[in-house]
N, C-alpha and C. Protein backbone atom coordinates (compact mmCIF):
# COMPACT_ATOMS: atom_id res chain seq x y z
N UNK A 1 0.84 -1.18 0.00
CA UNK A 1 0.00 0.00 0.00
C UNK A 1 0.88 1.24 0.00
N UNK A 2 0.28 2.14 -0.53
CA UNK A 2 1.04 3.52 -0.85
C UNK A 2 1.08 4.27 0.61
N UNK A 3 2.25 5.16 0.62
CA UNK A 3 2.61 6.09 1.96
C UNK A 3 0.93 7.11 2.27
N UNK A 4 0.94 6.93 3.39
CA UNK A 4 -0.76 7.52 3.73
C UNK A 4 -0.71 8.92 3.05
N UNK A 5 -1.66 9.18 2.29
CA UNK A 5 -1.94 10.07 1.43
C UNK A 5 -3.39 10.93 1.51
N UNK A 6 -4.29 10.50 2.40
CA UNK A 6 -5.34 10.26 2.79
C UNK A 6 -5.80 10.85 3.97
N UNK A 7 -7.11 11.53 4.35
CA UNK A 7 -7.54 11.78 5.41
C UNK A 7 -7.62 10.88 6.37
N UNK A 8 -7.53 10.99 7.58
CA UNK A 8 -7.99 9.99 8.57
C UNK A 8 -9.51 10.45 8.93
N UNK A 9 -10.15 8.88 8.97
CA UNK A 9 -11.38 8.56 9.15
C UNK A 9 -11.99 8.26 10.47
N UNK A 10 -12.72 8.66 11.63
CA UNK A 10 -12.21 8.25 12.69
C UNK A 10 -13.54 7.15 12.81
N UNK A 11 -12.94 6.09 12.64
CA UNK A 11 -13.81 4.83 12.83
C UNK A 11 -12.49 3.63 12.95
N UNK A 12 -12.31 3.38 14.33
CA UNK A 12 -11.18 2.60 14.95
C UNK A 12 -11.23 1.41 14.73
N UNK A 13 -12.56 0.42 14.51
CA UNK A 13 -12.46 -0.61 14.32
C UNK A 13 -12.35 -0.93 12.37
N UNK A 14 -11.83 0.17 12.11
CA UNK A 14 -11.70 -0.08 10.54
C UNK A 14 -10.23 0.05 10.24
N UNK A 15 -9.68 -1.27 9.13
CA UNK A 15 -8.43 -1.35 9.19
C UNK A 15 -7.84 -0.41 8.21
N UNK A 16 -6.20 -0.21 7.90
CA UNK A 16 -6.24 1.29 7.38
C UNK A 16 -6.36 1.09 5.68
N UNK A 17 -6.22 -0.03 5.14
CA UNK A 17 -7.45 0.26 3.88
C UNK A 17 -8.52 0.62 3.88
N UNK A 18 -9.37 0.40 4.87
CA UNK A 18 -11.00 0.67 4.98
C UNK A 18 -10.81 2.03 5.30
N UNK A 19 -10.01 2.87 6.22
CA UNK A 19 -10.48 3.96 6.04
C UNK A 19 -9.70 4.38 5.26
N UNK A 20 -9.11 4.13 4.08
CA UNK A 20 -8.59 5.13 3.31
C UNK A 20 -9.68 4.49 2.68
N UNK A 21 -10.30 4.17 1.51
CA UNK A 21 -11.50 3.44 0.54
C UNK A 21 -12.41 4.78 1.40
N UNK A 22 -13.06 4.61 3.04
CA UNK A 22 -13.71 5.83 3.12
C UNK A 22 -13.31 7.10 3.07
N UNK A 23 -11.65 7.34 3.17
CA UNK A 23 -11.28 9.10 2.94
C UNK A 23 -11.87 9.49 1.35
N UNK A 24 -11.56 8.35 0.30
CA UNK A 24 -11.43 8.69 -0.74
C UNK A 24 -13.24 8.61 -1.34
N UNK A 25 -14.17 8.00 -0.57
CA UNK A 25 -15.58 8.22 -1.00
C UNK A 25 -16.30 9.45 -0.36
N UNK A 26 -15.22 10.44 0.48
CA UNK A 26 -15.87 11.44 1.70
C UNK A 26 -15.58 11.83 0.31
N UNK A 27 -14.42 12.53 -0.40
CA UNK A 27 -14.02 13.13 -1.79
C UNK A 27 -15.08 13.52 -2.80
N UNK A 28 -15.69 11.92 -3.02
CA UNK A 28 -16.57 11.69 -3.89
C UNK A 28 -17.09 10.06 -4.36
N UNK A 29 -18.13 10.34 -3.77
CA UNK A 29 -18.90 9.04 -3.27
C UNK A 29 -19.16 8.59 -4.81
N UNK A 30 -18.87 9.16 -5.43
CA UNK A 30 -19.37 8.58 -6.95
C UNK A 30 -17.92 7.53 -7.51
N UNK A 31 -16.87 7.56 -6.77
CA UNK A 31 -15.67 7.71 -7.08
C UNK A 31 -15.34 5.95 -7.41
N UNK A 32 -15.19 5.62 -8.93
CA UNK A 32 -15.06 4.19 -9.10
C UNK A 32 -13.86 2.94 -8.63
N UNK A 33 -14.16 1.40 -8.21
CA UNK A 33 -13.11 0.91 -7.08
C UNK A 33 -11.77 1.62 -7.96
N UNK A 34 -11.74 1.26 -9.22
CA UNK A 34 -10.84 1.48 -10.42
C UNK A 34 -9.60 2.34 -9.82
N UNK A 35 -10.44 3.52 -9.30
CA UNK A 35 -9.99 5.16 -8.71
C UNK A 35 -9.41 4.90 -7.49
N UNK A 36 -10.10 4.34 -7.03
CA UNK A 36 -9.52 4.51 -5.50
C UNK A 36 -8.84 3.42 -5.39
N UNK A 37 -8.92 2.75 -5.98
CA UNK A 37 -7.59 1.65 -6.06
C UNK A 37 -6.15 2.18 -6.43
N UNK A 38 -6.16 2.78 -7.33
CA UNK A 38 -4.80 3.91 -8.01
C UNK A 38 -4.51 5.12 -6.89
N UNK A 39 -5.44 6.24 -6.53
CA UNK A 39 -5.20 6.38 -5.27
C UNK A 39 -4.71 6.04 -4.19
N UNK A 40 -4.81 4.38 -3.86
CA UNK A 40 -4.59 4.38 -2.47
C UNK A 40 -3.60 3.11 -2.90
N UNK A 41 -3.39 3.12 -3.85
CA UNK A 41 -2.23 1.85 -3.99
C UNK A 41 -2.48 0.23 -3.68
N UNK A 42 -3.60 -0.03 -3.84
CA UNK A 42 -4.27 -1.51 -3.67
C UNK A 42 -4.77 -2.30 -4.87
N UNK A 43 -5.35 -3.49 -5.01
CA UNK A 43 -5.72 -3.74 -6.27
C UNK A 43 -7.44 -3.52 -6.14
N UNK A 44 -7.85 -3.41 -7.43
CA UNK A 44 -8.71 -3.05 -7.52
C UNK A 44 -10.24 -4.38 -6.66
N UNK A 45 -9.88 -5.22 -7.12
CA UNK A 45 -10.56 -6.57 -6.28
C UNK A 45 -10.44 -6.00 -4.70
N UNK A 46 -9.29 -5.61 -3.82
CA UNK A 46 -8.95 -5.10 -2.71
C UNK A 46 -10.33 -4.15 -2.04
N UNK A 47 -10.20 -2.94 -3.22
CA UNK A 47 -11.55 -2.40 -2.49
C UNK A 47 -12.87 -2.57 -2.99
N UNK A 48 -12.90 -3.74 -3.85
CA UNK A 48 -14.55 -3.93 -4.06
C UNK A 48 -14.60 -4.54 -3.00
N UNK A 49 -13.77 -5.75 -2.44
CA UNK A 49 -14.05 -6.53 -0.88
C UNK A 49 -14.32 -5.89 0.08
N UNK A 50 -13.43 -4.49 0.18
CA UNK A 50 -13.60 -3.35 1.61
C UNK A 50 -15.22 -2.98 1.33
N UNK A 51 -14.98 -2.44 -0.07
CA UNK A 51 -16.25 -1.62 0.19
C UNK A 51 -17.53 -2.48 0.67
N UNK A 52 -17.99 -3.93 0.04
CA UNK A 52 -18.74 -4.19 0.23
C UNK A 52 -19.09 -4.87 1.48
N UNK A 53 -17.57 -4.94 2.01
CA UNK A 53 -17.95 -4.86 4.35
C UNK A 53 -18.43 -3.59 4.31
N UNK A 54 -17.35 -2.69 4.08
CA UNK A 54 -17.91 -1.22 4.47
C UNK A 54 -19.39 -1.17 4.74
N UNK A 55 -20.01 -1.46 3.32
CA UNK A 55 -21.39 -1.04 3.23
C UNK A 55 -22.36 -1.95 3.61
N UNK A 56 -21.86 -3.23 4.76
CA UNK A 56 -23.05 -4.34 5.00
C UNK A 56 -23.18 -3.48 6.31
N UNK A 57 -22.28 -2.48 7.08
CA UNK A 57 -22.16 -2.16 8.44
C UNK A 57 -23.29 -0.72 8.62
N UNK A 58 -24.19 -0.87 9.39
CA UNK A 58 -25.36 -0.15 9.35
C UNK A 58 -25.28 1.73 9.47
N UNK A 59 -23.65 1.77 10.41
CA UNK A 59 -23.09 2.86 10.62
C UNK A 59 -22.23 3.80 9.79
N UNK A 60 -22.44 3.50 8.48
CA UNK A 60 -21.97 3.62 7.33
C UNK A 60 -22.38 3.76 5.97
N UNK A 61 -22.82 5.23 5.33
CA UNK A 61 -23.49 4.91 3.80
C UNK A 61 -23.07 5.79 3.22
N UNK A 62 -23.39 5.95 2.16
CA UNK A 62 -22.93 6.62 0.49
C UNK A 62 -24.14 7.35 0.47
N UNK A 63 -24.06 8.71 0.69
CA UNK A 63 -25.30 9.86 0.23
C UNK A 63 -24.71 11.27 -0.16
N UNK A 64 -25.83 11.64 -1.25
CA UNK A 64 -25.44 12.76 -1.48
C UNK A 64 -25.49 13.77 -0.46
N UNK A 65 -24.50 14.80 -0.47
CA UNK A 65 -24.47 15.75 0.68
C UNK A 65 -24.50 16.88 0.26
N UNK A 66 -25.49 17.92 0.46
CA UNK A 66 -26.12 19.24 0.21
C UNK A 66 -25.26 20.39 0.74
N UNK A 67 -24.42 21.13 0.10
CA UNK A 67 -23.31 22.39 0.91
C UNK A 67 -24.55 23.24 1.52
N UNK A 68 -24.53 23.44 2.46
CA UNK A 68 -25.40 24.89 3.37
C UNK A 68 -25.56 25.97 2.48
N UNK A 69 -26.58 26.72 2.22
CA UNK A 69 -26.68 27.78 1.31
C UNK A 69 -25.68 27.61 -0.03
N UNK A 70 -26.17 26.60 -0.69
CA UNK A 70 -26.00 25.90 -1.64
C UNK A 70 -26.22 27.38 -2.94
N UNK A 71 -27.56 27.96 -2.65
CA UNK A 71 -28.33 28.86 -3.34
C UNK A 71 -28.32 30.35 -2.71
N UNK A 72 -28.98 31.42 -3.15
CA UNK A 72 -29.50 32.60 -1.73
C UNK A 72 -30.27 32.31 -1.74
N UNK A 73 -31.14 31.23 -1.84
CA UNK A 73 -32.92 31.21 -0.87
C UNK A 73 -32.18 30.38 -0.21
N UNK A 74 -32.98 30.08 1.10
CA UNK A 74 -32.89 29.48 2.35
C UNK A 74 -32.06 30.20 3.26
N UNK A 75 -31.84 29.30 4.11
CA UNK A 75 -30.86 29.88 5.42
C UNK A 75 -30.39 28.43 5.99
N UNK A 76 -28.88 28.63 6.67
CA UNK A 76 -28.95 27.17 7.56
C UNK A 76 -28.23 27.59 9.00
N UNK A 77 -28.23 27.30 10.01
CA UNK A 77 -27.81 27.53 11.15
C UNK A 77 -27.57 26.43 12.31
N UNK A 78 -27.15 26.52 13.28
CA UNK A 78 -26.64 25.90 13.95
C UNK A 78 -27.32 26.50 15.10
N UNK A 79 -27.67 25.33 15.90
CA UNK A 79 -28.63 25.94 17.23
C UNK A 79 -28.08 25.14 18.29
N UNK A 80 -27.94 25.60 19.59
CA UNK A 80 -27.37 25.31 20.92
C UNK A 80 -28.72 25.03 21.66
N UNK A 81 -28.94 23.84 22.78
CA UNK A 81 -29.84 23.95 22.94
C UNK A 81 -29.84 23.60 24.50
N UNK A 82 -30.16 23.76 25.67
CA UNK A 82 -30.19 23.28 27.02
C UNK A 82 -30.94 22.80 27.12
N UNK A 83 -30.63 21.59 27.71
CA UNK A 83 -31.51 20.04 27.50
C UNK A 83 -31.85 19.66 29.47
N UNK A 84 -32.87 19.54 29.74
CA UNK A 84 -32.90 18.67 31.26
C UNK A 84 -32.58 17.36 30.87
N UNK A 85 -31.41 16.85 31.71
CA UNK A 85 -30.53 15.46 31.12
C UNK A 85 -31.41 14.33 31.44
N UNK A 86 -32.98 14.32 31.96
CA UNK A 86 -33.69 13.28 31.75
C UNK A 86 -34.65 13.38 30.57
N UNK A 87 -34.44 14.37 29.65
CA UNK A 87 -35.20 14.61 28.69
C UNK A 87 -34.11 14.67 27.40
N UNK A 88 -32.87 14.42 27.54
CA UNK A 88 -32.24 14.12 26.55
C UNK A 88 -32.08 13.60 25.35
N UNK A 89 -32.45 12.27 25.70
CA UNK A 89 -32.76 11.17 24.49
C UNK A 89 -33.99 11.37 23.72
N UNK A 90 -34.93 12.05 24.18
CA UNK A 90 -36.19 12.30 23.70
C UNK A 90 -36.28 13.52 22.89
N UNK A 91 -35.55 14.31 23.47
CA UNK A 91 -35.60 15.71 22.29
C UNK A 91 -34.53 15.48 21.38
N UNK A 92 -34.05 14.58 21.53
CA UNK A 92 -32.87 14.20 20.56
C UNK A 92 -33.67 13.58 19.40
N UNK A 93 -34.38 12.59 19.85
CA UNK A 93 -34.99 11.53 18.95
C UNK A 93 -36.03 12.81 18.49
N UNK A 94 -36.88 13.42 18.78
CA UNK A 94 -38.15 14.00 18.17
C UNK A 94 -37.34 14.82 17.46
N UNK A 95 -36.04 16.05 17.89
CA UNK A 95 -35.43 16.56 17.17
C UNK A 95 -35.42 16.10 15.99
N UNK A 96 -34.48 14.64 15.69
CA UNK A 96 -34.64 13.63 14.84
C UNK A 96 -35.28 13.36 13.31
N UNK A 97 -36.43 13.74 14.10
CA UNK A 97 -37.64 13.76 12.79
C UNK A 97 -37.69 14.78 11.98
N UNK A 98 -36.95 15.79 12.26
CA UNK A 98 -37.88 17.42 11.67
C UNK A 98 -37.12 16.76 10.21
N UNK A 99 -37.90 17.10 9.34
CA UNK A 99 -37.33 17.01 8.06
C UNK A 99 -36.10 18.09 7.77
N UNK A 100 -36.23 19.41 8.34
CA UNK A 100 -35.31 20.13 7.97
C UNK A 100 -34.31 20.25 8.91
N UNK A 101 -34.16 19.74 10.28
CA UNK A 101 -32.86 19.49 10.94
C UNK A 101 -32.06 18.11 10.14
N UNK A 102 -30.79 19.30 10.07
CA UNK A 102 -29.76 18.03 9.34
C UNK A 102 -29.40 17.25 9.97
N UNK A 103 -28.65 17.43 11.08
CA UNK A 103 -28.00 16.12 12.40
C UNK A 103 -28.43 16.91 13.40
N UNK A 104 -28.28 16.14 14.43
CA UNK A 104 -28.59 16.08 15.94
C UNK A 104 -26.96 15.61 16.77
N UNK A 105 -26.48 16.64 17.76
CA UNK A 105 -25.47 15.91 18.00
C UNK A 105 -25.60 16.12 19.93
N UNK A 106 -25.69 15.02 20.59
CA UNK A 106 -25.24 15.64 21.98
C UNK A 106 -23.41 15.86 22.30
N UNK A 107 -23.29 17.05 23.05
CA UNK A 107 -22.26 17.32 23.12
C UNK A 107 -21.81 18.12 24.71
N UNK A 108 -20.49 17.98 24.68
CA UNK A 108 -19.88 18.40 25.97
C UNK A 108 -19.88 20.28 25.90
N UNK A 109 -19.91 20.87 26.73
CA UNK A 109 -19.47 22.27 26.95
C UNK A 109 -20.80 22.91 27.19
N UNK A 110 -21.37 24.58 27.02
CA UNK A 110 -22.15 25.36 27.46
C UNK A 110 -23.56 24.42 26.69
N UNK A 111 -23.56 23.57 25.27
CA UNK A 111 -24.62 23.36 24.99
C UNK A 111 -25.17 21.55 25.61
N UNK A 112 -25.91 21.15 25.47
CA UNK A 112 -26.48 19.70 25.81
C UNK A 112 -26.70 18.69 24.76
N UNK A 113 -27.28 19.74 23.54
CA UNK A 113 -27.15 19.02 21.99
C UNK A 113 -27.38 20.36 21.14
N UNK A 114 -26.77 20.13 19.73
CA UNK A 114 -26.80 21.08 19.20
C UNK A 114 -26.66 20.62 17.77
N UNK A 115 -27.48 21.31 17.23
CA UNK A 115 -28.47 20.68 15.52
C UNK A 115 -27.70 21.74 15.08
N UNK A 116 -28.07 21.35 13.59
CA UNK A 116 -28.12 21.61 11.91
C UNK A 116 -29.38 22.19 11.26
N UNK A 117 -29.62 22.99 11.03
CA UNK A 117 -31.06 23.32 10.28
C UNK A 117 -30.66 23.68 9.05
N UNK A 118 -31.43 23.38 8.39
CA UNK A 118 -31.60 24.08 6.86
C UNK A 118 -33.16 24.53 6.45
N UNK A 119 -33.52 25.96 6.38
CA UNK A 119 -35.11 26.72 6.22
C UNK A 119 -34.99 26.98 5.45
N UNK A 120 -36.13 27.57 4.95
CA UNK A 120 -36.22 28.20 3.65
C UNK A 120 -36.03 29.91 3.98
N UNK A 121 -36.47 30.23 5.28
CA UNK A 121 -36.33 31.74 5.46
C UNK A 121 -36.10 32.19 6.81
N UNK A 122 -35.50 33.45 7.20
CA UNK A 122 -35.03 33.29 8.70
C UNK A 122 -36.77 33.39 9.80
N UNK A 123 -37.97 33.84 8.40
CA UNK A 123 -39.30 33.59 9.21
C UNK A 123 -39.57 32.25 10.02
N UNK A 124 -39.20 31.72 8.94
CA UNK A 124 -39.28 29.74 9.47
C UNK A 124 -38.49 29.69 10.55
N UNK A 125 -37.51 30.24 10.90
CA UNK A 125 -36.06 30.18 11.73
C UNK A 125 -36.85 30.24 12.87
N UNK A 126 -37.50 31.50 13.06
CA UNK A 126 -38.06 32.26 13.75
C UNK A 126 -39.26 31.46 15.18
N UNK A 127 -39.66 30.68 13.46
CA UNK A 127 -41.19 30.30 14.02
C UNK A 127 -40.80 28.85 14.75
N UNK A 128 -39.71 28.23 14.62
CA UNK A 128 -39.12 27.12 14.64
C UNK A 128 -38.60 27.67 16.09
N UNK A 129 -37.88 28.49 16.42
CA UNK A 129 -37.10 28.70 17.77
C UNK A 129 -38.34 29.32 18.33
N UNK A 130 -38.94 30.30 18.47
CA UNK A 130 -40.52 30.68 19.02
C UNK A 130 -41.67 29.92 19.60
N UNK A 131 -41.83 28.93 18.36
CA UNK A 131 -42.95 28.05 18.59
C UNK A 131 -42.45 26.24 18.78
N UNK A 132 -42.06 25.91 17.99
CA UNK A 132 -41.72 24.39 17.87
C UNK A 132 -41.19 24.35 19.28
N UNK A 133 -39.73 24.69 19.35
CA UNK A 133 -38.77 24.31 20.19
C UNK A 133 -39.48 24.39 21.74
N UNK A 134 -40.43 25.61 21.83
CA UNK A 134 -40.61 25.42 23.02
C UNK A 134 -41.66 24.86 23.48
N UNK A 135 -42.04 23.66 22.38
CA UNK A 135 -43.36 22.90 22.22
C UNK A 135 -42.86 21.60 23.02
N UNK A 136 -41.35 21.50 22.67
CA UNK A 136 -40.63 19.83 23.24
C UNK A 136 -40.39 20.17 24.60
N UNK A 137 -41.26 19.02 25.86
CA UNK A 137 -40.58 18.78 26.74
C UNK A 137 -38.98 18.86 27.29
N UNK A 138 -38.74 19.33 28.11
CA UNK A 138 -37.52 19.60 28.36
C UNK A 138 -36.25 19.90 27.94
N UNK A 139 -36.49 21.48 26.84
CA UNK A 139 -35.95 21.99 26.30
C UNK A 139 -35.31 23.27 27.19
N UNK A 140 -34.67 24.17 28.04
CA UNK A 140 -34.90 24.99 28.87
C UNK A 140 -34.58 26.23 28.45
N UNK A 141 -33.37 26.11 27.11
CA UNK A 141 -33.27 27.55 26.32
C UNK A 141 -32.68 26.80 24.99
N UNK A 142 -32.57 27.93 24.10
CA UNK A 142 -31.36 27.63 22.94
C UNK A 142 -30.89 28.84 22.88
N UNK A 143 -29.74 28.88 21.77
CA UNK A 143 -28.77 29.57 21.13
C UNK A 143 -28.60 29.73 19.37
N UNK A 144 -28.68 30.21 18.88
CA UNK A 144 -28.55 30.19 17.63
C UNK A 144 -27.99 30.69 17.11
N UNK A 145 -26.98 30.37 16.20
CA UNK A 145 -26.30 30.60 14.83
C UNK A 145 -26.59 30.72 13.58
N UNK A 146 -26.51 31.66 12.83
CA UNK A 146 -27.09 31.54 11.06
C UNK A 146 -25.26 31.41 10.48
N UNK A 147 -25.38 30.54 9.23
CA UNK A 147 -24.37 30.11 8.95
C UNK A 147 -23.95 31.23 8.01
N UNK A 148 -23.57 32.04 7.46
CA UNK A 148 -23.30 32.96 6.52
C UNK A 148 -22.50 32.24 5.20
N UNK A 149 -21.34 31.44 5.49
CA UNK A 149 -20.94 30.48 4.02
C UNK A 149 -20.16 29.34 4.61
N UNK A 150 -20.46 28.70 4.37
CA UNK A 150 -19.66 27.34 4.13
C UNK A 150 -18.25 27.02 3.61
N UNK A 151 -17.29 26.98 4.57
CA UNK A 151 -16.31 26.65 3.83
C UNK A 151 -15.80 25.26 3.65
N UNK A 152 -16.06 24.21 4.45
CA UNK A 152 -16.09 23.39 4.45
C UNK A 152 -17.27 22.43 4.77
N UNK A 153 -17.79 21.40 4.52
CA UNK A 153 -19.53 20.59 5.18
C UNK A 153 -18.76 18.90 4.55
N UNK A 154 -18.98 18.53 5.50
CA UNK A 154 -19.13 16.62 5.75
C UNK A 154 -17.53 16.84 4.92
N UNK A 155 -16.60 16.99 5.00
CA UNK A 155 -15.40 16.66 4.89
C UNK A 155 -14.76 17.02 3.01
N UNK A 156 -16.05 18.05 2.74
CA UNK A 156 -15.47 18.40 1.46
C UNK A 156 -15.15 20.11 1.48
N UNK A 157 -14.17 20.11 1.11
CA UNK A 157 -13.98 21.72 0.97
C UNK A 157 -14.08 22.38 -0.13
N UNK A 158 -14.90 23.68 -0.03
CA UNK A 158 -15.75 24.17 -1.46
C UNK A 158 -14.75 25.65 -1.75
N UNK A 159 -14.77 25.95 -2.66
CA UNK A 159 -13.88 27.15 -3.35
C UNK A 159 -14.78 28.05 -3.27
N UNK A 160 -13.89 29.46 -2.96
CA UNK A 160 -14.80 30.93 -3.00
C UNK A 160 -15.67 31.02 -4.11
N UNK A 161 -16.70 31.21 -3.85
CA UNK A 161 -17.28 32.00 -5.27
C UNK A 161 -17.79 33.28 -4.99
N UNK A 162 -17.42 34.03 -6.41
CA UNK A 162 -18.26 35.03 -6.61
C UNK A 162 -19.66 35.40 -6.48
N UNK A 163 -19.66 36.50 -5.71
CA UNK A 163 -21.33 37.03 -5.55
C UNK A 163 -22.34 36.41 -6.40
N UNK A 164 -23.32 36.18 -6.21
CA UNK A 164 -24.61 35.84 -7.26
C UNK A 164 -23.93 34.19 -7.88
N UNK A 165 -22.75 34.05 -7.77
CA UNK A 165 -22.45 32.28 -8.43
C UNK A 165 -22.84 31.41 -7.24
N UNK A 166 -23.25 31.31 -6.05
CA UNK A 166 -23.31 30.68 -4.60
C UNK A 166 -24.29 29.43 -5.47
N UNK A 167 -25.52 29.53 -6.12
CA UNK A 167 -26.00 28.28 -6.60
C UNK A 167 -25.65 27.75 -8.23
N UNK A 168 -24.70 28.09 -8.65
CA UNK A 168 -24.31 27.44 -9.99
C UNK A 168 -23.39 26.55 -9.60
């Protein structure tokens, strides 16, 4: 195998072909074994075998991934949220559902869990931190962030563009 060339993947029980096969599908999930075989210095048989462990393991898939204000309609932000720690798992999970929260993450420091949104307008934002949020049981405040640009999302990094080019 070729000198590591590759992001590290942090999934420990994967050996270091498997996560290079996943550095090189974070790249581009479209990306054929052919490719990432020449990439990562293996034979091509090598990562059709990885991939297809890779992809029997439930914690693990191939999807397209949407850059944050992809366009100028919408908005996406990041919300902090204070959780009562017996109501955790539950506003996590209902969180869960909203079609337009992207992930759900619990986490260490000032927040308890703290989401991903993607709206269509900062009204929705609005009506979402106003009304929804303080609809869920044991929610006790949030925090919010509007994302202004994206420089990086799920491990791909996107190039400046010019004003008015943000959705081409």
């Amino acid at each position: 195998m070729k000198k590591k060339s590759w992001e590290f993947v942090s999934t420990s029980d994967l050996d270091e072909t498997e996560q290079a096969v996943l550095s090189q599908l974070k790249i581009d999930g479209r990306m054929s074994s052919v490719d990432i075989a020449r990439k990562i210095g293996v034979t091509e048989a090598t990562v059709r075998r990885k991939m297809a462990r890779l992809l029997e393991d439930p914690g693990i898939s191939i999807q397209a991934v949407v850059r944050p204000l992809r366009s100028e309609e919408g908005i996406a932000a990041l919300v902090g949220l204070d959780v009562m720690r017996e109501h955790m798992t539950d506003v996590a999970e209902r969180l869960s559902t909203y079609s337009y929260v992207d992930s759900v993450y619990v986490t260490t420091g000032p927040f308890d869990l703290m989401i991903t949104i993607s709206m269509p307008s900062t009204a929705s934002l609005y009506d979402f931190l106003s009304r929804e949020l303080t609809e869920i049981p044991g929610i006790k405040d949030s925090e919010s962030y509007m994302i202004a640009r994206a420089f990086k999302h799920a491990g791909r990094v996107y190039p400046e563009v010019e004003p008015g080019e943000e959705g081409d």
